[in-house]
PDBML (XML) file of the C-alpha atoms, coordinates in Angstrom:
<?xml version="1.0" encoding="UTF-8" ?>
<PDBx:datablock datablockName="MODEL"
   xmlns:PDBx="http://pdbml.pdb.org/schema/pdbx-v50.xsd"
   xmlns:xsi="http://www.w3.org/2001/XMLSchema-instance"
   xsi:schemaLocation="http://pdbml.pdb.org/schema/pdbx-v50.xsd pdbx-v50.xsd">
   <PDBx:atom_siteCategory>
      <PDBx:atom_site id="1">
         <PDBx:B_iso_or_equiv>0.00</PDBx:B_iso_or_equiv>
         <PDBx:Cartn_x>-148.692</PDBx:Cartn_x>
         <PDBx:Cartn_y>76.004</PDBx:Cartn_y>
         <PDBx:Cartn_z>106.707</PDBx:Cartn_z>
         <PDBx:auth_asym_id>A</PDBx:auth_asym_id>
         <PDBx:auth_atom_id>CA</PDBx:auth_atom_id>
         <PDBx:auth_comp_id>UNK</PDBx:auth_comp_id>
         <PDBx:auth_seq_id>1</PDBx:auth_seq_id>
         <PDBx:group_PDB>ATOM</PDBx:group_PDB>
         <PDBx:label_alt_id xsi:nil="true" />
         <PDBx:label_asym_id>A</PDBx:label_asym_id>
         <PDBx:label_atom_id>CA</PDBx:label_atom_id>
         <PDBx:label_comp_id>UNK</PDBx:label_comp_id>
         <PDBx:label_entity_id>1</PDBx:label_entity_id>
         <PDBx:label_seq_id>1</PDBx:label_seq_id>
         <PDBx:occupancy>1.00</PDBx:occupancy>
         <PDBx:pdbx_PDB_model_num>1</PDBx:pdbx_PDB_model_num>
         <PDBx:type_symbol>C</PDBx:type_symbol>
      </PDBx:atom_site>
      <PDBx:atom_site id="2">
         <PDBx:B_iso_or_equiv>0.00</PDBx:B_iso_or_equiv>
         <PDBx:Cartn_x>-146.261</PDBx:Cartn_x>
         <PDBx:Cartn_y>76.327</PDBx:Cartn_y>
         <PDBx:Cartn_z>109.669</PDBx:Cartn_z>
         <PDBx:auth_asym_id>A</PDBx:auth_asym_id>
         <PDBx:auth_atom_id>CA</PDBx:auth_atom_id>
         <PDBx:auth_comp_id>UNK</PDBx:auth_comp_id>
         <PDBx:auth_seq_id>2</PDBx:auth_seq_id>
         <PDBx:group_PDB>ATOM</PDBx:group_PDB>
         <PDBx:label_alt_id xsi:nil="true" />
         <PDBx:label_asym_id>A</PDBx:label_asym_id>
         <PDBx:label_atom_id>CA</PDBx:label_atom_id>
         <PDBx:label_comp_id>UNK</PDBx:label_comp_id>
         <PDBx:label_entity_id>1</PDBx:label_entity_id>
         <PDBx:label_seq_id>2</PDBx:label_seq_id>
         <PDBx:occupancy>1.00</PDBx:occupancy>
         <PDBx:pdbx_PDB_model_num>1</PDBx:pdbx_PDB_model_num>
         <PDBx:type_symbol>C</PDBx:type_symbol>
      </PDBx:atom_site>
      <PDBx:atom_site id="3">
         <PDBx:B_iso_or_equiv>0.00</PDBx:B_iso_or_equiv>
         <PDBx:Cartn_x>-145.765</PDBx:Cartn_x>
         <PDBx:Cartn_y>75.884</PDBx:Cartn_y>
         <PDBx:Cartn_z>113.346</PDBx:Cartn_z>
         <PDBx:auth_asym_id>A</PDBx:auth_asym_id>
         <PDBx:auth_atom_id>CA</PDBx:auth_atom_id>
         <PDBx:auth_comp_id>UNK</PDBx:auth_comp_id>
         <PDBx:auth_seq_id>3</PDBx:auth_seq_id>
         <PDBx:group_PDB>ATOM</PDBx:group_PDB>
         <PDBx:label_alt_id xsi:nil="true" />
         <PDBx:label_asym_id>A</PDBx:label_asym_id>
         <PDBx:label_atom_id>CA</PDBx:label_atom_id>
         <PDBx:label_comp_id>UNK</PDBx:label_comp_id>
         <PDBx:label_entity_id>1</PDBx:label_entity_id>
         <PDBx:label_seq_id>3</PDBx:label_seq_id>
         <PDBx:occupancy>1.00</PDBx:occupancy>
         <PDBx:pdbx_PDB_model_num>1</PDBx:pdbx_PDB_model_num>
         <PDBx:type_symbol>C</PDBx:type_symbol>
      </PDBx:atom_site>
      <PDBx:atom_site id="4">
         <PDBx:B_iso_or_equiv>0.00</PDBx:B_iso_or_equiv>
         <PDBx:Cartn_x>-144.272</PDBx:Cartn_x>
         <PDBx:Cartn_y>78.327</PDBx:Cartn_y>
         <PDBx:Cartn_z>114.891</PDBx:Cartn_z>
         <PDBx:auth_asym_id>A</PDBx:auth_asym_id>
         <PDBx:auth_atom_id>CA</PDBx:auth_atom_id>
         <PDBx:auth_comp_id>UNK</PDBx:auth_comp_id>
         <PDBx:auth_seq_id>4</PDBx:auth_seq_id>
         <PDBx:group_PDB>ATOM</PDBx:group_PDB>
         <PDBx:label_alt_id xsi:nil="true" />
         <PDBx:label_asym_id>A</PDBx:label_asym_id>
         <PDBx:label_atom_id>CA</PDBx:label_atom_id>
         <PDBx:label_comp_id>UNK</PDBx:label_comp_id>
         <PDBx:label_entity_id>1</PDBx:label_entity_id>
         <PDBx:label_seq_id>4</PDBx:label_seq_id>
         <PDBx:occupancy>1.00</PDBx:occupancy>
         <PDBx:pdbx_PDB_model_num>1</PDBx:pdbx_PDB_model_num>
         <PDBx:type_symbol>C</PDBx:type_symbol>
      </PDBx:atom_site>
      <PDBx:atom_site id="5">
         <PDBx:B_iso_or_equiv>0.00</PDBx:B_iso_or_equiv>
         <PDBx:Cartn_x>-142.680</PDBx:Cartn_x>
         <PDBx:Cartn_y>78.900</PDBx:Cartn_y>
         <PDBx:Cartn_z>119.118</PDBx:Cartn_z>
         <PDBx:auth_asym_id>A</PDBx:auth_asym_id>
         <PDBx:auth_atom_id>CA</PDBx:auth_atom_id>
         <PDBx:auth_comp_id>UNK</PDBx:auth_comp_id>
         <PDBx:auth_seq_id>5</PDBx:auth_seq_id>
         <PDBx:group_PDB>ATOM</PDBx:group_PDB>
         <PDBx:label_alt_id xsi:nil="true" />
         <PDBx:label_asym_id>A</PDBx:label_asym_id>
         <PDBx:label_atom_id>CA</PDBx:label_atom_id>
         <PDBx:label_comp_id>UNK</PDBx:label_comp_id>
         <PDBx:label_entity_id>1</PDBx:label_entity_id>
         <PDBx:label_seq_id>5</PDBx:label_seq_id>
         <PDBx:occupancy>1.00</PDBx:occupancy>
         <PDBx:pdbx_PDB_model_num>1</PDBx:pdbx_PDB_model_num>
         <PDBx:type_symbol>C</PDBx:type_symbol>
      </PDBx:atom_site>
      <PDBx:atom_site id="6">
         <PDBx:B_iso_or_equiv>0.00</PDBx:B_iso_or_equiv>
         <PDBx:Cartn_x>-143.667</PDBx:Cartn_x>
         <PDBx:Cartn_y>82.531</PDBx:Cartn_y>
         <PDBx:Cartn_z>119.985</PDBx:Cartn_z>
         <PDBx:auth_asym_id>A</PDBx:auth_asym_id>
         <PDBx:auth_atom_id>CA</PDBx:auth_atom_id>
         <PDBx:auth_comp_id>UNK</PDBx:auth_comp_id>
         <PDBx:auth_seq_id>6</PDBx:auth_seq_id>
         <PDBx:group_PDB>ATOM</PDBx:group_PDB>
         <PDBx:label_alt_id xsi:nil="true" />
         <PDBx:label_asym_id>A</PDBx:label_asym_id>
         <PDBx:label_atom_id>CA</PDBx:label_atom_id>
         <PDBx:label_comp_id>UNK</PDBx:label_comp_id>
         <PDBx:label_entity_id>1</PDBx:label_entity_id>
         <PDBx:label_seq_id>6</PDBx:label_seq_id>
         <PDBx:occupancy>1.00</PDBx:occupancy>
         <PDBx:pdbx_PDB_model_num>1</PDBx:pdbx_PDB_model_num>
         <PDBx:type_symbol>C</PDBx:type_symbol>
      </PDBx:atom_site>
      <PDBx:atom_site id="7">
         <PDBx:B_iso_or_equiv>0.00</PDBx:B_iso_or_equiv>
         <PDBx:Cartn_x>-141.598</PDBx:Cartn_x>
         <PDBx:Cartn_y>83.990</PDBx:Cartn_y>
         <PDBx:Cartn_z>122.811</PDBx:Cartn_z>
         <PDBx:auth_asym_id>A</PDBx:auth_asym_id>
         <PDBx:auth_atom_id>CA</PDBx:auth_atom_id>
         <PDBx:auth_comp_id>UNK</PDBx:auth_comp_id>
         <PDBx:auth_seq_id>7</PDBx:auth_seq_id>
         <PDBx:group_PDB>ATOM</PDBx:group_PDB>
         <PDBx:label_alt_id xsi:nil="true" />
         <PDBx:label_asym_id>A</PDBx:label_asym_id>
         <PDBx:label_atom_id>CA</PDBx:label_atom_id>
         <PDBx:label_comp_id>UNK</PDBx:label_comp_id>
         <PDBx:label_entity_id>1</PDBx:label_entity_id>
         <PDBx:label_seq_id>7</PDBx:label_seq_id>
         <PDBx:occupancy>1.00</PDBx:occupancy>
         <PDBx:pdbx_PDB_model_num>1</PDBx:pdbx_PDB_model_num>
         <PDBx:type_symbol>C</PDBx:type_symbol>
      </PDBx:atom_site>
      <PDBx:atom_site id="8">
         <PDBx:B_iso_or_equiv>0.00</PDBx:B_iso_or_equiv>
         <PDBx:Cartn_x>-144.737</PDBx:Cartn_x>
         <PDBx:Cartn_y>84.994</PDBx:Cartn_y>
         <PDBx:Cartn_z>125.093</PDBx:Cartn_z>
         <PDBx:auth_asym_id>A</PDBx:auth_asym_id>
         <PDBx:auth_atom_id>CA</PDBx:auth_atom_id>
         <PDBx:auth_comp_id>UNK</PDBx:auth_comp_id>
         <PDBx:auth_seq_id>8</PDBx:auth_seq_id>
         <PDBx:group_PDB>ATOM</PDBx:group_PDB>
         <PDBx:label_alt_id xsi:nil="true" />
         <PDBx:label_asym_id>A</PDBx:label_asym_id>
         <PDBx:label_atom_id>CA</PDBx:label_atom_id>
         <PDBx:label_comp_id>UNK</PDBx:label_comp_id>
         <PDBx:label_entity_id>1</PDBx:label_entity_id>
         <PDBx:label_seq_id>8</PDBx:label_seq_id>
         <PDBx:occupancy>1.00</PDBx:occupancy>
         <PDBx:pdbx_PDB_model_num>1</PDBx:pdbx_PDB_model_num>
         <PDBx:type_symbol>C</PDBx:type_symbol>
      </PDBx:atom_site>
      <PDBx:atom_site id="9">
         <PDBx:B_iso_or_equiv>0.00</PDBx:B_iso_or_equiv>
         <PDBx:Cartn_x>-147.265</PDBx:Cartn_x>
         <PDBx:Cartn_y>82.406</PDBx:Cartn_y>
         <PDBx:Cartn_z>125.079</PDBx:Cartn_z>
         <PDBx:auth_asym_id>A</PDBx:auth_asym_id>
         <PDBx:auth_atom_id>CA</PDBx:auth_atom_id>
         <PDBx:auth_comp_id>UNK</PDBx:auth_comp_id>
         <PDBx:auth_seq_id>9</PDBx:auth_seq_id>
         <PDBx:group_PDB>ATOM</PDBx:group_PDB>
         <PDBx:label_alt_id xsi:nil="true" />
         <PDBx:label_asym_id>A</PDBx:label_asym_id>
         <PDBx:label_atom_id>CA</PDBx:label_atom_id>
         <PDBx:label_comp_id>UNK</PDBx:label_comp_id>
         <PDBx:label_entity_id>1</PDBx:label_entity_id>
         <PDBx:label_seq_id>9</PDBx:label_seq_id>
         <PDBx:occupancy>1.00</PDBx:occupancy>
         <PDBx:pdbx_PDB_model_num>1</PDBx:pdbx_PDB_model_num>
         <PDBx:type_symbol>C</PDBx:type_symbol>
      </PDBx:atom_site>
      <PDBx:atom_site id="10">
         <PDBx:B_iso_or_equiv>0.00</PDBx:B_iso_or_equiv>
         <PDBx:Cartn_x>-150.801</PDBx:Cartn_x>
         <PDBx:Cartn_y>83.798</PDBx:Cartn_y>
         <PDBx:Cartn_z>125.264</PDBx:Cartn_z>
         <PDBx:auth_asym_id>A</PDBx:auth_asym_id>
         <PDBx:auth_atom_id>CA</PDBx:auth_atom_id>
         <PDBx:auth_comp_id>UNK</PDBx:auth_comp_id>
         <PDBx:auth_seq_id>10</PDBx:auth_seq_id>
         <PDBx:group_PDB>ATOM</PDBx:group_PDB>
         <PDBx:label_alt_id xsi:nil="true" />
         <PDBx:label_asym_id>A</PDBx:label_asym_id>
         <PDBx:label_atom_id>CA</PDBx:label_atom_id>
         <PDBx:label_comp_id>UNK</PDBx:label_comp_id>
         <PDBx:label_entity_id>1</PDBx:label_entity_id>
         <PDBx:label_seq_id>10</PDBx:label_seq_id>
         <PDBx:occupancy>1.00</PDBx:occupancy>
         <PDBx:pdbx_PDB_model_num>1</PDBx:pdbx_PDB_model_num>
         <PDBx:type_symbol>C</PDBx:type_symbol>
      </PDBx:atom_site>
      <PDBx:atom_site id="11">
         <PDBx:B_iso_or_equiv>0.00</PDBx:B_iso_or_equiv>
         <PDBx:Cartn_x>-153.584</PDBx:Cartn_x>
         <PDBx:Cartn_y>80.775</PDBx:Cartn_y>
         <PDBx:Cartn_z>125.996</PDBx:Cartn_z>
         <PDBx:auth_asym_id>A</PDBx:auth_asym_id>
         <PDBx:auth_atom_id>CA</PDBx:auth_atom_id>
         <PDBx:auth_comp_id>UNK</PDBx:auth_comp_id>
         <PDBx:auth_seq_id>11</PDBx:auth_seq_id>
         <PDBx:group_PDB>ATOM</PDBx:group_PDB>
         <PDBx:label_alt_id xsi:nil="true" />
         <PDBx:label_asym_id>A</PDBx:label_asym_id>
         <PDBx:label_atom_id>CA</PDBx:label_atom_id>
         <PDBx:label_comp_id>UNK</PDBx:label_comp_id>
         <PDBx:label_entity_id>1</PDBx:label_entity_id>
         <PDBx:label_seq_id>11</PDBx:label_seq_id>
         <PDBx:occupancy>1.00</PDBx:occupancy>
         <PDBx:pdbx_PDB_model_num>1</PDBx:pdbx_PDB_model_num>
         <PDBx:type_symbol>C</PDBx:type_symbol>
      </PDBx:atom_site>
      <PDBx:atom_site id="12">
         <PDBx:B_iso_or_equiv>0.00</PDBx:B_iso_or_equiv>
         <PDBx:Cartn_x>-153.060</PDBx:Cartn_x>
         <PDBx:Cartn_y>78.162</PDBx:Cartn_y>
         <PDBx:Cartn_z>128.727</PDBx:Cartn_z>
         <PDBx:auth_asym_id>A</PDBx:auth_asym_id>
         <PDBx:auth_atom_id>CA</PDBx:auth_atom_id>
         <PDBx:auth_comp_id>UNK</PDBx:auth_comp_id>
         <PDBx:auth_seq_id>12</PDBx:auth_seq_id>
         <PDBx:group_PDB>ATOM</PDBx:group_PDB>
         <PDBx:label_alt_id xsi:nil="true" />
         <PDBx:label_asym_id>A</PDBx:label_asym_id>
         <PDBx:label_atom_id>CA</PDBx:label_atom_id>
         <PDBx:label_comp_id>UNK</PDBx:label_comp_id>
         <PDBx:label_entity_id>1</PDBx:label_entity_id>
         <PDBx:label_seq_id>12</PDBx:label_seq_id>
         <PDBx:occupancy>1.00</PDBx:occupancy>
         <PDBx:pdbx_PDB_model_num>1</PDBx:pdbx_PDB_model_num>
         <PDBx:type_symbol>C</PDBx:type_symbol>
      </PDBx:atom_site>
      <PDBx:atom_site id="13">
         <PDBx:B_iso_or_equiv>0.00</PDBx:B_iso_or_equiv>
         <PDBx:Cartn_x>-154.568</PDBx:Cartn_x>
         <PDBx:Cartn_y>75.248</PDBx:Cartn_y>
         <PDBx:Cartn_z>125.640</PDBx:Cartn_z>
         <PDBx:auth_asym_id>A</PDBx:auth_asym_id>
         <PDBx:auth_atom_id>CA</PDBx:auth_atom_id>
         <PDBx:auth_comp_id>UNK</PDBx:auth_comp_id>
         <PDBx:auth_seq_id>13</PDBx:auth_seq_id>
         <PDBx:group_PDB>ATOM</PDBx:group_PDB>
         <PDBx:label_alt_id xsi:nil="true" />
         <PDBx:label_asym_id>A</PDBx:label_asym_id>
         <PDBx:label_atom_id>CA</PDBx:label_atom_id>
         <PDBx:label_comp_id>UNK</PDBx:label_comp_id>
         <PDBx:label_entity_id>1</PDBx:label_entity_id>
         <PDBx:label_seq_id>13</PDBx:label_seq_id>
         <PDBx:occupancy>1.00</PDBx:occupancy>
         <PDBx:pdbx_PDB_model_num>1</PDBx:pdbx_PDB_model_num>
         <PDBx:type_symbol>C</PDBx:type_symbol>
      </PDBx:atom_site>
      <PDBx:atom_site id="14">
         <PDBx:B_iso_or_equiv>0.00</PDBx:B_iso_or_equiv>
         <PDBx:Cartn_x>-152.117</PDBx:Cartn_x>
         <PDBx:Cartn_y>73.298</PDBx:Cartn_y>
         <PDBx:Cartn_z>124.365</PDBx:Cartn_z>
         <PDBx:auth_asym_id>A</PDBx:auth_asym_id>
         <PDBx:auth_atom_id>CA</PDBx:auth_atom_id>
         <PDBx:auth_comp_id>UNK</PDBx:auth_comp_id>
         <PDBx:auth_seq_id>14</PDBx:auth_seq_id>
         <PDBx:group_PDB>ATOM</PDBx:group_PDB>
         <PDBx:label_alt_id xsi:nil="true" />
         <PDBx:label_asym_id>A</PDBx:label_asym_id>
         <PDBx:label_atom_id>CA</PDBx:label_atom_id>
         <PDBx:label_comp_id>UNK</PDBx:label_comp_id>
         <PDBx:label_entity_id>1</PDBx:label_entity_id>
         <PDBx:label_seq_id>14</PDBx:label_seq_id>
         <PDBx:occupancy>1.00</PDBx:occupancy>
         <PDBx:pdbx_PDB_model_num>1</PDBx:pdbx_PDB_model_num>
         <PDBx:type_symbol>C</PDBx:type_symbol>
      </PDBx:atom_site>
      <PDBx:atom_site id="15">
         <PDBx:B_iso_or_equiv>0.00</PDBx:B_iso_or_equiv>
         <PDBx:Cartn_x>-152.396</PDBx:Cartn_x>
         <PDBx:Cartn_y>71.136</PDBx:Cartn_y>
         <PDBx:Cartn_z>121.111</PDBx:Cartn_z>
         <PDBx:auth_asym_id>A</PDBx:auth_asym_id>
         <PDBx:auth_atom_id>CA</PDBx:auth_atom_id>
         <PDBx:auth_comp_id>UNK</PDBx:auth_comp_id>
         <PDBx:auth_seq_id>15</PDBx:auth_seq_id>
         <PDBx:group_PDB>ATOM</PDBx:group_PDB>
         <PDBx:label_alt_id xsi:nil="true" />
         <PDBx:label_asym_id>A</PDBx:label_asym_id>
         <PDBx:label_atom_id>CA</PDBx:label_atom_id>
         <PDBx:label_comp_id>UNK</PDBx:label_comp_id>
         <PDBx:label_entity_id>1</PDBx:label_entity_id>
         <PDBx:label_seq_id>15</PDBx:label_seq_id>
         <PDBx:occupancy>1.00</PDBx:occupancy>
         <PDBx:pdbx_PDB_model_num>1</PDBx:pdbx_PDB_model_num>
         <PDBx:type_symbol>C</PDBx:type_symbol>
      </PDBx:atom_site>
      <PDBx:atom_site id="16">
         <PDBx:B_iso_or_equiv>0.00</PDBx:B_iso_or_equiv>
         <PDBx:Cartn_x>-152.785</PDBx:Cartn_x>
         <PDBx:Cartn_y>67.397</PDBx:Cartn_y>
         <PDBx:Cartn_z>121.044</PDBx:Cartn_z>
         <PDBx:auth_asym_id>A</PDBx:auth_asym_id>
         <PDBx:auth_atom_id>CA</PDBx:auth_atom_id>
         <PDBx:auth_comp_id>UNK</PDBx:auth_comp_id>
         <PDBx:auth_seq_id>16</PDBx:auth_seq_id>
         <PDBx:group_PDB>ATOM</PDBx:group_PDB>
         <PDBx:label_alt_id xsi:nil="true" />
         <PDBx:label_asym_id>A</PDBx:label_asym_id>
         <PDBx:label_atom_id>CA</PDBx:label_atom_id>
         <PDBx:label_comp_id>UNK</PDBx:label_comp_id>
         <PDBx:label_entity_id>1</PDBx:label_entity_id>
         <PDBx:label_seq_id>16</PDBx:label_seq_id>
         <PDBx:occupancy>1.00</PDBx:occupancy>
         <PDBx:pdbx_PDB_model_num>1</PDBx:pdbx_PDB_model_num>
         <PDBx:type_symbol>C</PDBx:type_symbol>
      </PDBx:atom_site>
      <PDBx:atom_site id="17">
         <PDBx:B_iso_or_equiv>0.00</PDBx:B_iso_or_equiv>
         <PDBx:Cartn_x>-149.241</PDBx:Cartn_x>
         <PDBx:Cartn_y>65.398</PDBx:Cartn_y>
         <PDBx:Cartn_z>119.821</PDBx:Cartn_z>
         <PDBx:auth_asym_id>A</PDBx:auth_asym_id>
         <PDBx:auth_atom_id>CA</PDBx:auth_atom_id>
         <PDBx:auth_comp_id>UNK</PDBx:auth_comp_id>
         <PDBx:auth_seq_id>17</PDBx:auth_seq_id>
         <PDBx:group_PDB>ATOM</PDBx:group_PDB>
         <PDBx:label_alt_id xsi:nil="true" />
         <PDBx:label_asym_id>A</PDBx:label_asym_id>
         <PDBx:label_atom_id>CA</PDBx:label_atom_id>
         <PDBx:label_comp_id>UNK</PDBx:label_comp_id>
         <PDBx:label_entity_id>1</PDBx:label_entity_id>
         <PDBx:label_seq_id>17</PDBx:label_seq_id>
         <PDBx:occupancy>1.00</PDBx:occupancy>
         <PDBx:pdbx_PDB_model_num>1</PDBx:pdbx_PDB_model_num>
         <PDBx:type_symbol>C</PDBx:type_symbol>
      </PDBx:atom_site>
      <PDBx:atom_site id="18">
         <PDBx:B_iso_or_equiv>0.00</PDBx:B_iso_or_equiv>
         <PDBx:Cartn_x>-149.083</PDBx:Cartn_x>
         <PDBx:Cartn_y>61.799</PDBx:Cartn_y>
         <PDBx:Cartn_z>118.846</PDBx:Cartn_z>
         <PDBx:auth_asym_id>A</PDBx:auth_asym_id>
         <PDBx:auth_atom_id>CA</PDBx:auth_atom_id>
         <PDBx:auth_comp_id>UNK</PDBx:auth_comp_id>
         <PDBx:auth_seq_id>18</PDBx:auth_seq_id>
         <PDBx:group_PDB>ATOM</PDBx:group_PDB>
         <PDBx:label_alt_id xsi:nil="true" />
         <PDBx:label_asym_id>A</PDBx:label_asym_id>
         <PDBx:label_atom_id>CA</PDBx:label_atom_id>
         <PDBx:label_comp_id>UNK</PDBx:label_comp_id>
         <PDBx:label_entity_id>1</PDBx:label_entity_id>
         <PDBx:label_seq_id>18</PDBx:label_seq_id>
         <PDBx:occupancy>1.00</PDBx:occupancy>
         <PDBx:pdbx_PDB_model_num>1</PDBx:pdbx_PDB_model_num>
         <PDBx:type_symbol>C</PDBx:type_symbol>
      </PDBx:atom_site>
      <PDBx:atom_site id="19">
         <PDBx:B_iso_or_equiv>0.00</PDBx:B_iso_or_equiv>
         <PDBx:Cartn_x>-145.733</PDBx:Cartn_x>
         <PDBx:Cartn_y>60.265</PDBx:Cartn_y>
         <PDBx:Cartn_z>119.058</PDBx:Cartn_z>
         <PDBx:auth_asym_id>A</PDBx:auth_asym_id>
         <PDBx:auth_atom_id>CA</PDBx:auth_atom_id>
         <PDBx:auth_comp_id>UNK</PDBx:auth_comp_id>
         <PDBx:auth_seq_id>19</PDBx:auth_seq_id>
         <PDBx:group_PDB>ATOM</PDBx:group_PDB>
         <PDBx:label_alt_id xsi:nil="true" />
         <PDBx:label_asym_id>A</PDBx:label_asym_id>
         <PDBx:label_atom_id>CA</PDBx:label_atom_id>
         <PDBx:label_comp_id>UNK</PDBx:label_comp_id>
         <PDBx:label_entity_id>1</PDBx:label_entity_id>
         <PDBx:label_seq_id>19</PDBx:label_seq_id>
         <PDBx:occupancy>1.00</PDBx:occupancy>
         <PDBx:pdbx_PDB_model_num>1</PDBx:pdbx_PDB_model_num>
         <PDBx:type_symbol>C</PDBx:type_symbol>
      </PDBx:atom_site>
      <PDBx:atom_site id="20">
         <PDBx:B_iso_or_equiv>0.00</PDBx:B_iso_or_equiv>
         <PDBx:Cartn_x>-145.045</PDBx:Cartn_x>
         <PDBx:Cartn_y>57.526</PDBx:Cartn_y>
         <PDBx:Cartn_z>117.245</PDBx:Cartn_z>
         <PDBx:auth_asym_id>A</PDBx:auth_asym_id>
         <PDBx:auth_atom_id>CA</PDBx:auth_atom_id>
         <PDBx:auth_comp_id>UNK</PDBx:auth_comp_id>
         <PDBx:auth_seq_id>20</PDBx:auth_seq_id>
         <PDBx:group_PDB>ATOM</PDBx:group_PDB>
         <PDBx:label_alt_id xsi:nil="true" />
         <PDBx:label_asym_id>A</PDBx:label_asym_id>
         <PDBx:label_atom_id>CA</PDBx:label_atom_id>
         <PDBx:label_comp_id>UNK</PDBx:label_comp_id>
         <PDBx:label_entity_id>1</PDBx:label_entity_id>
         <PDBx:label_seq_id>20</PDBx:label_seq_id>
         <PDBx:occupancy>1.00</PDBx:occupancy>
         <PDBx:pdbx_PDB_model_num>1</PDBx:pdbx_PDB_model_num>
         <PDBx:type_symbol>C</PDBx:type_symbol>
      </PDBx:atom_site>
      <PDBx:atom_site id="21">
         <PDBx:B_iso_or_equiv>0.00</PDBx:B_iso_or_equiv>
         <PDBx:Cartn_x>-142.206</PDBx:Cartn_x>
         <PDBx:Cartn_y>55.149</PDBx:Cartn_y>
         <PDBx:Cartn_z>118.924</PDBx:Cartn_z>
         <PDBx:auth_asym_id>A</PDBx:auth_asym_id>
         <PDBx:auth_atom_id>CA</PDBx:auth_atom_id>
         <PDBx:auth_comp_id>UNK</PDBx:auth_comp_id>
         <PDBx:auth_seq_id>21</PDBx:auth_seq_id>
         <PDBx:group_PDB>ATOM</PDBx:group_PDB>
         <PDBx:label_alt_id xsi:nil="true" />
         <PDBx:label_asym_id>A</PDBx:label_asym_id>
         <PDBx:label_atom_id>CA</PDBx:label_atom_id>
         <PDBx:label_comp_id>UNK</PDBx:label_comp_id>
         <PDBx:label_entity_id>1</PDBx:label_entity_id>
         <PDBx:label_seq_id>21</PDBx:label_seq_id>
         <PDBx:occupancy>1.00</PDBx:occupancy>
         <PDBx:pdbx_PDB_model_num>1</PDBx:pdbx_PDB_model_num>
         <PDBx:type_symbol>C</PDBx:type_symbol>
      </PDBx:atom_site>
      <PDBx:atom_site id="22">
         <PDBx:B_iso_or_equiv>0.00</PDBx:B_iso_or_equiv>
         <PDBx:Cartn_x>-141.793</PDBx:Cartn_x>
         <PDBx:Cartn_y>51.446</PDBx:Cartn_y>
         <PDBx:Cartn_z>119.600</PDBx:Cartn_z>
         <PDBx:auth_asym_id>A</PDBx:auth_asym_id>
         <PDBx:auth_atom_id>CA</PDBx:auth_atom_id>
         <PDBx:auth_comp_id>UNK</PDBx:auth_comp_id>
         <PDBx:auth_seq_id>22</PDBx:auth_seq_id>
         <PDBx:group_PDB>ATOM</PDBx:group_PDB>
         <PDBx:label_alt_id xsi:nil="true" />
         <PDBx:label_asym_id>A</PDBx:label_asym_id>
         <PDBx:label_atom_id>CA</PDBx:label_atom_id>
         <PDBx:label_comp_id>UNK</PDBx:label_comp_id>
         <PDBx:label_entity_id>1</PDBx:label_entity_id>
         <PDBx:label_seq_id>22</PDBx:label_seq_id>
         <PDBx:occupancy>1.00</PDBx:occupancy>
         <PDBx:pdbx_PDB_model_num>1</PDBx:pdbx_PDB_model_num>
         <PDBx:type_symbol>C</PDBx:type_symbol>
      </PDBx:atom_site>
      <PDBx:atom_site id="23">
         <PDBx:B_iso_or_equiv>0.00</PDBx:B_iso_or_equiv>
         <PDBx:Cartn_x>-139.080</PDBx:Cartn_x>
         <PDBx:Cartn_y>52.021</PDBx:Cartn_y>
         <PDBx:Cartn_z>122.142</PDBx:Cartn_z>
         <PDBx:auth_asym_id>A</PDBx:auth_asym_id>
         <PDBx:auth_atom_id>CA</PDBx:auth_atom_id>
         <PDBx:auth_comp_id>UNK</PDBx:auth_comp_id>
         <PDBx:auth_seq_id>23</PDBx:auth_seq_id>
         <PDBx:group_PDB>ATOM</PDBx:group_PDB>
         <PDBx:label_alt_id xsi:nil="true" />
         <PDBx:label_asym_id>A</PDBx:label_asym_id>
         <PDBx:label_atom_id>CA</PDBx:label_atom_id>
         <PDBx:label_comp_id>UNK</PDBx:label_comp_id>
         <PDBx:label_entity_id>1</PDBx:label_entity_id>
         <PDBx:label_seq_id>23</PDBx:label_seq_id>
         <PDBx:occupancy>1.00</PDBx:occupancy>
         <PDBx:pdbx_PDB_model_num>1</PDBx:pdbx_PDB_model_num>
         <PDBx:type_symbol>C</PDBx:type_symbol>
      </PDBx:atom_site>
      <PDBx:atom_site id="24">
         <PDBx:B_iso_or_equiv>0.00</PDBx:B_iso_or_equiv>
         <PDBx:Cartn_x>-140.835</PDBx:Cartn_x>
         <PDBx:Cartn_y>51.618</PDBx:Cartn_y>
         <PDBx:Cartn_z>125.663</PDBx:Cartn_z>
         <PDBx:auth_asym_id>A</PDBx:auth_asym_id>
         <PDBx:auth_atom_id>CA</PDBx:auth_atom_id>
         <PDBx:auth_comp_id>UNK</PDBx:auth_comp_id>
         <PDBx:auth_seq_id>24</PDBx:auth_seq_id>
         <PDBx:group_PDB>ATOM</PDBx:group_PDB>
         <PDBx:label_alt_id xsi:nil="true" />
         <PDBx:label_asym_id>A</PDBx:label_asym_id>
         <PDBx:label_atom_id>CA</PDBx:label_atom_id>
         <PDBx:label_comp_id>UNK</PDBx:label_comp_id>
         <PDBx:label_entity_id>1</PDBx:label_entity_id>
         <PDBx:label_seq_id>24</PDBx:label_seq_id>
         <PDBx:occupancy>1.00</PDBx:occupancy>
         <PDBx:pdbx_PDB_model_num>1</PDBx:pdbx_PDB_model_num>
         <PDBx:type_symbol>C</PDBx:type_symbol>
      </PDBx:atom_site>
      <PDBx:atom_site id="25">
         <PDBx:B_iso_or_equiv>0.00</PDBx:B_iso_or_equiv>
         <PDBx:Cartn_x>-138.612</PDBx:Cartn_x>
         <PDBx:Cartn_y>53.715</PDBx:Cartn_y>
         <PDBx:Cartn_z>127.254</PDBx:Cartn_z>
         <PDBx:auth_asym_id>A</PDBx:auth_asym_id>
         <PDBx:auth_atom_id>CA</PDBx:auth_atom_id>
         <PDBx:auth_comp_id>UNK</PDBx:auth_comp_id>
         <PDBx:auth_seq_id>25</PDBx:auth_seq_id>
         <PDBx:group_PDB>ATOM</PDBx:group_PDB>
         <PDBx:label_alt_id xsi:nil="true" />
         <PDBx:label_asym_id>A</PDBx:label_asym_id>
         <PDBx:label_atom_id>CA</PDBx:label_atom_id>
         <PDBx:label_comp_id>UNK</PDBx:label_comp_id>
         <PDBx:label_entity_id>1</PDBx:label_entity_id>
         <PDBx:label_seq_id>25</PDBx:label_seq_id>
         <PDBx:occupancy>1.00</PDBx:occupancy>
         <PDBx:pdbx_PDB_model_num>1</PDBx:pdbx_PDB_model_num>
         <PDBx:type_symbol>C</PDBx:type_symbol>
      </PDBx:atom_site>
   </PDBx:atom_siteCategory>
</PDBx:datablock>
């Protein structure tokens, strides 16, 4: 499986992202 940037986006939805980080800032 892979994620891929396409050069012309197509759909206004954008996926969900977690970030994991203990820095607050």
């Amino acid at each position: 499986a892979s994620t891929v940037l396409l050069p012309y986006r197509f759909s206004d939805e954008v996926n969900k992202v977690l970030v994991f980080t203990e820095d607050e800032q």
